[in-house]
Protein backbone atom coordinates (compact mmCIF):
# COMPACT_ATOMS: atom_id res chain seq x y z
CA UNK A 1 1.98 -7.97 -52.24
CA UNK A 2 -1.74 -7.54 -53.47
CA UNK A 3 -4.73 -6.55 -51.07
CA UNK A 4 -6.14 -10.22 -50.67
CA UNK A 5 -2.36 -11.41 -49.68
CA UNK A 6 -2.46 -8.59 -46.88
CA UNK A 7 -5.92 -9.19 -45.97
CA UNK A 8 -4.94 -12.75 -45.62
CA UNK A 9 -2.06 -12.66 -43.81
CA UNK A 10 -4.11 -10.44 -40.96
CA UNK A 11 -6.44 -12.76 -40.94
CA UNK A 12 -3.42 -15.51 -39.81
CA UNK A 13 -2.24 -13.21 -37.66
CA UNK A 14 -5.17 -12.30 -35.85
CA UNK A 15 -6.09 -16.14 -35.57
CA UNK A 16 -2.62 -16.78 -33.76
CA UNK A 17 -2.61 -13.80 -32.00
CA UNK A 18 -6.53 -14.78 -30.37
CA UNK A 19 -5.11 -18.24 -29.99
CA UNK A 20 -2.09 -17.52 -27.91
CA UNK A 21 -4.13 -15.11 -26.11
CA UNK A 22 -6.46 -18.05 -24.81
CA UNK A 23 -3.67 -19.45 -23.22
CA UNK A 24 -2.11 -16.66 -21.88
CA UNK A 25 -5.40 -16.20 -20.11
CA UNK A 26 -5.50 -19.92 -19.41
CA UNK A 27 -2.36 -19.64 -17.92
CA UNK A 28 -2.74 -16.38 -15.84
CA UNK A 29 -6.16 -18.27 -14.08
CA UNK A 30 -4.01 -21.48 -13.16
CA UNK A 31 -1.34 -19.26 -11.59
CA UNK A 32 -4.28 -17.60 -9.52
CA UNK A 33 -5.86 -21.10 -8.79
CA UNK A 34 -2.74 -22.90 -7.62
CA UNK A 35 -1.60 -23.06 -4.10
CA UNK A 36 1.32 -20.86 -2.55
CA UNK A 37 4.19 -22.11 -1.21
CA UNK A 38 6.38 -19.66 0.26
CA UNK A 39 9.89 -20.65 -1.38
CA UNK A 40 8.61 -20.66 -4.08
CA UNK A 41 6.31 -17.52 -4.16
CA UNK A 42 8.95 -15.09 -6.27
CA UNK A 43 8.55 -17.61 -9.22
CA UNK A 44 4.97 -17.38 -8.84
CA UNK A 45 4.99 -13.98 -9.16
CA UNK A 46 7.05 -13.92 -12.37
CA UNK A 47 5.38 -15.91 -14.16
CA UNK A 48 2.38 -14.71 -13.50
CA UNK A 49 3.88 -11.00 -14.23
CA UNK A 50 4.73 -11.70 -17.54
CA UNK A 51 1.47 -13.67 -18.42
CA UNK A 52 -0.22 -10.31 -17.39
CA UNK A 53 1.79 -8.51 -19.39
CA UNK A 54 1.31 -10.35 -22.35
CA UNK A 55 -2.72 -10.43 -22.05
CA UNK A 56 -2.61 -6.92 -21.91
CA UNK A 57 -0.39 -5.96 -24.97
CA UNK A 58 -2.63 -8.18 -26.87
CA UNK A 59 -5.62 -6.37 -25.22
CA UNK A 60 -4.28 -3.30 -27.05
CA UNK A 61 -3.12 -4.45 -29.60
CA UNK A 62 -6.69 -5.77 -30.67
CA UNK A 63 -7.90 -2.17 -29.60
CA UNK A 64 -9.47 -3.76 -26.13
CA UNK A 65 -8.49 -1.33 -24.17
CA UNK A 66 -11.23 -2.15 -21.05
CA UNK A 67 -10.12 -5.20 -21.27
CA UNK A 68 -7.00 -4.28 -20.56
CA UNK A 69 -7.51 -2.14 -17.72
CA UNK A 70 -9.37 -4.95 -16.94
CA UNK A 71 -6.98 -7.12 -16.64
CA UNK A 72 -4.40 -4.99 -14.83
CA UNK A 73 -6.77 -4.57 -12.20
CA UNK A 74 -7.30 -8.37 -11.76
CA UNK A 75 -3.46 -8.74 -11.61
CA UNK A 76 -3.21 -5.88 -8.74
CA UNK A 77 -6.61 -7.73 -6.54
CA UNK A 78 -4.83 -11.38 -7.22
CA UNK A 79 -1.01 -10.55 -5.99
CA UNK A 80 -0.32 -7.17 -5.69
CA UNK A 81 -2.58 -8.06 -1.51
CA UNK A 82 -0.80 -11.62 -0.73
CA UNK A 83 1.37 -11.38 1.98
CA UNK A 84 5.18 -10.92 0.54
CA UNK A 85 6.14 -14.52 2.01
CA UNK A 86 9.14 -14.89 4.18
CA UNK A 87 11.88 -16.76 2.06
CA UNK A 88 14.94 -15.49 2.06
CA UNK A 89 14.21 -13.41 4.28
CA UNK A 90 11.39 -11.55 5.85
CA UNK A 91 13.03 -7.99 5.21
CA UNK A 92 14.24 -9.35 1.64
CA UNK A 93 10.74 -11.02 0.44
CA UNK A 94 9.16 -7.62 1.36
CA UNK A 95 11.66 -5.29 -0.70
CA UNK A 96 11.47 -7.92 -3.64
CA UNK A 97 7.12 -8.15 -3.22
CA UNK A 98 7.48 -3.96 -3.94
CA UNK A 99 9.75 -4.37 -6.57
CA UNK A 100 7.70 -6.47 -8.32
CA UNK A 101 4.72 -4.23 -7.90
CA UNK A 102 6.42 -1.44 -8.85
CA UNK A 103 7.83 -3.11 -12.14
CA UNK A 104 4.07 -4.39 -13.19
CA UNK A 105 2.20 -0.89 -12.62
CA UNK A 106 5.33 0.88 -14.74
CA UNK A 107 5.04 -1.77 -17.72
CA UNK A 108 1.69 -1.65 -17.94
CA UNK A 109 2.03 2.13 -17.76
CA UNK A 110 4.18 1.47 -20.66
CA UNK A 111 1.72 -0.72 -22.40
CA UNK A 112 -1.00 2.49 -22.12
CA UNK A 113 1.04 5.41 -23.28
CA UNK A 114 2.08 2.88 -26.62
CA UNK A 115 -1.61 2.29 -26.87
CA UNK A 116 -2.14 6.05 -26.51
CA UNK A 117 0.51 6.72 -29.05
CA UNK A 118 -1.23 4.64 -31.59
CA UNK A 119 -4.52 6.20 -31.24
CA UNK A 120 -6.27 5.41 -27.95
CA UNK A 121 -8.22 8.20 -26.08
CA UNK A 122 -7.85 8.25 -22.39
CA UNK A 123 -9.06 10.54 -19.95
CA UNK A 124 -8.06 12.85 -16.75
CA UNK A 125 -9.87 9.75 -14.86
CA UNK A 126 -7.98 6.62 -16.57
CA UNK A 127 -4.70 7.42 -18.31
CA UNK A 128 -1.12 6.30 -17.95
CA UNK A 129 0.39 8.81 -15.36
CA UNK A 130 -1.89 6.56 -12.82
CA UNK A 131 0.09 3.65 -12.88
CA UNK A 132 3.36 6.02 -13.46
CA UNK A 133 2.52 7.24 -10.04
CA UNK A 134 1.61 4.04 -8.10
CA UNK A 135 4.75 2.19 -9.78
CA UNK A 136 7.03 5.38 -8.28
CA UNK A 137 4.76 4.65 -5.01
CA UNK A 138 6.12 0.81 -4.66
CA UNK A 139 9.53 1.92 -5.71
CA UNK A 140 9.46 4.67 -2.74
CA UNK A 141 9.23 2.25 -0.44
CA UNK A 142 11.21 -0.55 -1.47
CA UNK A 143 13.41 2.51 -1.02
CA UNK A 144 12.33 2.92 2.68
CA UNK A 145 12.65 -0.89 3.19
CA UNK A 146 15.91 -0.89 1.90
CA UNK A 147 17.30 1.42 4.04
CA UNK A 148 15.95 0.32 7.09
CA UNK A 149 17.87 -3.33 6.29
CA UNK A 150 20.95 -1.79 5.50
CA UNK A 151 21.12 0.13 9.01
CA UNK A 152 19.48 -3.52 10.54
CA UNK A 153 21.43 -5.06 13.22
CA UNK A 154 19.88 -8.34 11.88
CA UNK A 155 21.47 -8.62 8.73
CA UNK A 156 23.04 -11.88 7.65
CA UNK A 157 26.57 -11.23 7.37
CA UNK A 158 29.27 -9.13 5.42
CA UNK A 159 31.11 -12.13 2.97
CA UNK A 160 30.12 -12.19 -0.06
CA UNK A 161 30.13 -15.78 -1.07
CA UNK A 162 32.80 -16.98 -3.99
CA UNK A 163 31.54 -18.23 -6.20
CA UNK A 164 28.37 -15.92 -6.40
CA UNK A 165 25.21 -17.60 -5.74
CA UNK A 166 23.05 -15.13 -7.92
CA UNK A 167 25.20 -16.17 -11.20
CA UNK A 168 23.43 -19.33 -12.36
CA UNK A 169 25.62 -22.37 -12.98
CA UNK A 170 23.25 -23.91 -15.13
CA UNK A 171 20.36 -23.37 -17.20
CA UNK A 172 17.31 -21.93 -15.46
CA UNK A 173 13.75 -21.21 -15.91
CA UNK A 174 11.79 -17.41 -16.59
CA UNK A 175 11.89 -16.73 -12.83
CA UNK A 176 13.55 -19.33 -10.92
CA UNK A 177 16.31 -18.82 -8.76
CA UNK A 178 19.78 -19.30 -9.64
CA UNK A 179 21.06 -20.94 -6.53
CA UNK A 180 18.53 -23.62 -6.82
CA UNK A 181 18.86 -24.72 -9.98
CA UNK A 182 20.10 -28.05 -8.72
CA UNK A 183 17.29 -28.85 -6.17
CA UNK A 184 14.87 -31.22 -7.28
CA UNK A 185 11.27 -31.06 -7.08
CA UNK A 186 11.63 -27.46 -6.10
CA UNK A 187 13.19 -28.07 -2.20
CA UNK A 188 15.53 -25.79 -0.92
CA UNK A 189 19.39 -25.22 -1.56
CA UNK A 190 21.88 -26.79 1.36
CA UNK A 191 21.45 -24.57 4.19
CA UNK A 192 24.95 -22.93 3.46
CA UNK A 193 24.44 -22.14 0.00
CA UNK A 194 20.77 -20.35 1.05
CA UNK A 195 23.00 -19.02 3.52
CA UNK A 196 25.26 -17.51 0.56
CA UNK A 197 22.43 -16.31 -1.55
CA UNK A 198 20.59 -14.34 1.39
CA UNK A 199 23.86 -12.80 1.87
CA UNK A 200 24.74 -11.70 -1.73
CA UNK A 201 20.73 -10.39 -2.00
CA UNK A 202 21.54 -7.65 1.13
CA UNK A 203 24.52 -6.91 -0.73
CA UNK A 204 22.90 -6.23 -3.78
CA UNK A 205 19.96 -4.30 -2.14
CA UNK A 206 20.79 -0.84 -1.92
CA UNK A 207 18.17 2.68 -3.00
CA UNK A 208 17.19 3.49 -6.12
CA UNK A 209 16.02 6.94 -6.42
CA UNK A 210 17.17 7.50 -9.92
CA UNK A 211 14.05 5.18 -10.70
CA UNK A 212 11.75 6.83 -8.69
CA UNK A 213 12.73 10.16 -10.25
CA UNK A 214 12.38 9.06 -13.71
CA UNK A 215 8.94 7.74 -12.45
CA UNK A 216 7.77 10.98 -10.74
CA UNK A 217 8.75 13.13 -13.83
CA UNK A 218 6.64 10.92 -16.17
CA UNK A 219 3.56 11.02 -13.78
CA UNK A 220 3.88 14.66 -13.46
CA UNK A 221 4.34 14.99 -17.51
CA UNK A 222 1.15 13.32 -17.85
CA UNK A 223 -1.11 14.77 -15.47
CA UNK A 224 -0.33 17.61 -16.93
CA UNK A 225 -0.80 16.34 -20.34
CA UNK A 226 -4.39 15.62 -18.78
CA UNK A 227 -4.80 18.66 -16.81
CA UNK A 228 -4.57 16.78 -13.37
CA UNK A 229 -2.78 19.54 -11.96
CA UNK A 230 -3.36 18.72 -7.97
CA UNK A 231 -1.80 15.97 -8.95
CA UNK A 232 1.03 17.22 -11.33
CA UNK A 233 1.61 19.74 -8.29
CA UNK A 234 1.79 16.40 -5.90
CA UNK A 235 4.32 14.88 -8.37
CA UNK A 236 6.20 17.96 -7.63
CA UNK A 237 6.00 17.61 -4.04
CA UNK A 238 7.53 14.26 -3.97
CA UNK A 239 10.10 14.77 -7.08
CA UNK A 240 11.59 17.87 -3.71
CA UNK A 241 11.26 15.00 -1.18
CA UNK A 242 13.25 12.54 -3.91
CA UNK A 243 16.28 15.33 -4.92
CA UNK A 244 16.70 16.32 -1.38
CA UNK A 245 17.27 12.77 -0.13
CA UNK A 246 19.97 12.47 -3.11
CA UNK A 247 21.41 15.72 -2.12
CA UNK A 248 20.64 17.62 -5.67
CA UNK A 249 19.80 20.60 -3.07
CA UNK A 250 19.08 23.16 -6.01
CA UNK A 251 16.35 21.33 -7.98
CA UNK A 252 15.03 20.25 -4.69
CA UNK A 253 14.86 24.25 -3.83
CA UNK A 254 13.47 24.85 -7.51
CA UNK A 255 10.62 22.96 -7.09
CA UNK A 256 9.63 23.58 -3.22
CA UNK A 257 9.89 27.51 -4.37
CA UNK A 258 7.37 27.21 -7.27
CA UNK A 259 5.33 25.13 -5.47
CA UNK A 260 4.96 27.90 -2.18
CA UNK A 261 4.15 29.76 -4.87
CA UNK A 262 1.24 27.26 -6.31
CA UNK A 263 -0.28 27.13 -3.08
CA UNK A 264 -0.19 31.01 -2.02
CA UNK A 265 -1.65 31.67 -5.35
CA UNK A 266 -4.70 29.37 -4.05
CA UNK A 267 -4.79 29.85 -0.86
CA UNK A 268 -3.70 26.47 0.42
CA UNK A 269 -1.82 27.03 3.40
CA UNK A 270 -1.22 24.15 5.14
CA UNK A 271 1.62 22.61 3.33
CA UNK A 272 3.61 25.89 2.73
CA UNK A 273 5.08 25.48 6.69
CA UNK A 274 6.98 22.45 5.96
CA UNK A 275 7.59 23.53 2.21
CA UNK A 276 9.34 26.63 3.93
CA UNK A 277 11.11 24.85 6.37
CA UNK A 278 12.64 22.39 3.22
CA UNK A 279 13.27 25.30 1.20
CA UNK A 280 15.19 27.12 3.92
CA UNK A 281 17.65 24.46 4.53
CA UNK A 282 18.60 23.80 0.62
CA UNK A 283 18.99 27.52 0.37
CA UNK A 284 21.19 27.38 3.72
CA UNK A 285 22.98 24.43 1.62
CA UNK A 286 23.73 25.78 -2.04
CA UNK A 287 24.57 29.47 -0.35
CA UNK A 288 21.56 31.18 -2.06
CA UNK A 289 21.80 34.29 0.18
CA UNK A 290 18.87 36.16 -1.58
CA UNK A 291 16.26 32.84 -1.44
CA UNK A 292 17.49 32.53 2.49
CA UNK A 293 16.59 35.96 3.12
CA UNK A 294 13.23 36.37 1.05
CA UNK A 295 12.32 32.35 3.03
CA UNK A 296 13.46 33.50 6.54
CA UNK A 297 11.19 36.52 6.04
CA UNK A 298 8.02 34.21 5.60
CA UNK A 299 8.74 32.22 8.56
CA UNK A 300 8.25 35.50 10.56
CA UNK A 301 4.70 35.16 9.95
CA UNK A 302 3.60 33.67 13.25
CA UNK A 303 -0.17 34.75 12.54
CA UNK A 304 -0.22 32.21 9.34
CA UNK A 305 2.68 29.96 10.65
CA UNK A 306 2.35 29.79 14.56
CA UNK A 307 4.35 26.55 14.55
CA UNK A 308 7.76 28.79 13.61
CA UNK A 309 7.32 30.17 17.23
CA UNK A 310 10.30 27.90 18.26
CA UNK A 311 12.65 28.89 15.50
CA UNK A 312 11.59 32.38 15.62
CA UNK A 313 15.04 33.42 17.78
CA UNK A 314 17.06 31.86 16.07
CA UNK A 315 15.92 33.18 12.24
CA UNK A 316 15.85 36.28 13.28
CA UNK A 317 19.68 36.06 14.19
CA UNK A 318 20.47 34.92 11.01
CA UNK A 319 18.85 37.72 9.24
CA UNK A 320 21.01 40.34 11.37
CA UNK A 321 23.80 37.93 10.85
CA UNK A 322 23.97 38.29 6.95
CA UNK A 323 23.23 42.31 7.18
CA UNK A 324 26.16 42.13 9.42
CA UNK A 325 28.34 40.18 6.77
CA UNK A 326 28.58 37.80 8.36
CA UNK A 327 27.09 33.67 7.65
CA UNK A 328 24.29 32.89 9.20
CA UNK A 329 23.91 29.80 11.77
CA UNK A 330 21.76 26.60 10.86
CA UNK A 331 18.51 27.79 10.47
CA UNK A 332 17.05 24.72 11.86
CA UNK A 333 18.46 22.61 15.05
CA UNK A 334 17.52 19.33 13.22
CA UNK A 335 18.96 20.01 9.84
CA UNK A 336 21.07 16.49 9.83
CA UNK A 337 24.15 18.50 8.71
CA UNK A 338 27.21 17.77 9.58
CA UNK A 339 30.30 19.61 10.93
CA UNK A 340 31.95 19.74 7.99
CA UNK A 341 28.75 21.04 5.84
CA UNK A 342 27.98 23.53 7.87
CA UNK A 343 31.74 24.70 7.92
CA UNK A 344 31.63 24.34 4.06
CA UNK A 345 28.42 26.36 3.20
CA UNK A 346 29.05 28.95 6.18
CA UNK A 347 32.14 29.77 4.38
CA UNK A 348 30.46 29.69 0.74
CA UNK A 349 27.91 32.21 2.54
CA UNK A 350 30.57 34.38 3.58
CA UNK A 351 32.29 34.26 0.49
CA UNK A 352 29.10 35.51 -1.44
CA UNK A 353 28.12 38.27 0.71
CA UNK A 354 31.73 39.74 0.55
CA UNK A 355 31.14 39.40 -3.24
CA UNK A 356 28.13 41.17 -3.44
């Protein structure tokens, strides 16, 4: 193919690509201008989701990056601030609204760091680990929300209806729900079959830390890619909170050591307390008898850490307990261990110090 067949063919491409582009944006500013309805708010925010999305990849792809960021932040002041509705559910509208923000701050992230890729400068001040971290923020708590509905006393019911409301019976529209497929002009479902579907969408709702992990590692790759590193160090800080809650004790320990050690190193004080008090127990839990020792040591320091005064007793047994031989207690009364655990790791402890 010869020069003026490649110069024409980008000029046919970049005539289609501006065209669709006006009426993505046309689009996007009727799904701003048109009026909410509650049952019919997810749908609203799908569509309008992937409009976004497509503005901006062709905002970088035609090197408009401003425009872009532009864009993403008209997306966030539109939707990201309505109220999350109340169909199904109250509890369930609210996990899905965070979901969906979550899932539009990580794509777009996605759209920056391809844009990046291909050539695009950013900066410590506008650059993809931003959205990285306010995606793993939404995702957080849609974790938190989550949670608190599966230990609700409120929730629906326990049958999961047969056949399952969430599998569409028909053909159905970028967004729409599958159980209502079959109403026309938008109305609602029977009140049994909503019934059904509110049902199989608790069943379905359950943590997703994995994701938020994945998130937090990305963010904390790319501040430090941009030499962020309060921020990077921050990442940390909530990549310990994220393994401890899925009970990967050692990485959580990894990362609450080295960052004790951050924060020493500049004099930061305040956060080391609770960073102790984390470390402590995941030591206590994967049987590192030298961390536990060097950590219980640090909490002596009432003149830096007055809070410890409480614990103070009780660490101090522990440290004669291990020169003794012998495994020490729970170093803290509210550890959330069980009987069990503590009989497990106590033993491991013992184990390791007749070993060594």
């Amino acid at each position: 193919m010869g020069n003026a067949a490649i110069a024409k063919n980008r000029k046919i491409y970049a005539f289609f690509c501006f065209k669709y582009f006006r009426h993505y944006k046309l689009a996007y500013q009727h799904c701003t201008e048109c009026e909410i309805i509650d049952s019919e708010l997810f749908e609203l925010r799908a569509v309008a989701g992937l409009l976004n999305y497509k503005i901006c990849q062709l905002s970088f792809l035609h090197s408009a990056a401003l425009e872009a960021l532009a864009q993403q932040r008209r997306h966030s002041t539109a939707f990201f601030y309505l109220p999350p509705g109340s169909y199904p559910s109250a509890a369930i509208a609210s996990i899905e609204h965070l979901l969906w923000k979550g899932k539009q701050c990580s794509l777009f992230a996605n759209l920056f760091e391809r844009a990046v890729m291909g050539g695009l400068v950013a900066v410590s001040t506008q650059h993809p680990g931003m959205y990285l971290q306010a995606a793993a923020y939404y995702y957080r708590q849609a974790n938190e929300a989550i949670a608190a509905l599966n230990v609700s006393p409120q929730l629906s019911g326990s049958i999961y209806s047969n056949p399952d409301p969430l599998i569409p019976t028909a053909d159905i529209f970028y967004g729409q729900r599958p159980w209502r497929t079959s109403t026309e002009n938008g109305s609602l479902s029977d009140p049994e079959t909503e019934k059904n579907a509110l049902i199989a969408l608790e069943s379905r709702c359950s943590p997703n830390h994995d994701r938020c992990i994945a998130l937090l590692s990305s963010a904390m790759s790319q501040f430090k890619k941009y030499k962020c590193l309060r921020m990077q160090r921050y990442m940390m800080l909530l990549l310990s909170d994220e393994y401890l809650v899925t009970g990967q004790y050692v990485k959580a320990l990894q990362f609450a050591s080295h960052l004790i050690w951050e924060f020493r190193r500049e004099g930061f004080i305040q956060p080391i307390a609770m960073l102790l008090l984390r470390a402590l127990i995941c030591a206590f839990r994967v049987a590192d008898v030298k961390e536990f020792m060097s950590l219980s040591i640090q909490i002596l320091n009432l003149r830096t850490f007055p809070t410890f005064a409480s614990i103070t007793e009780q660490i101090v047994a522990n440290i004669a307990l291990i020169r003794q031989g012998c495994p020490p207690h729970v170093p803290v009364p509210h550890a959330n261990m069980s009987s069990a655990e503590v009989h497990y790791f106590s033993h491991f402890v013992k184990l390791l110090i007749y070993l060594t």
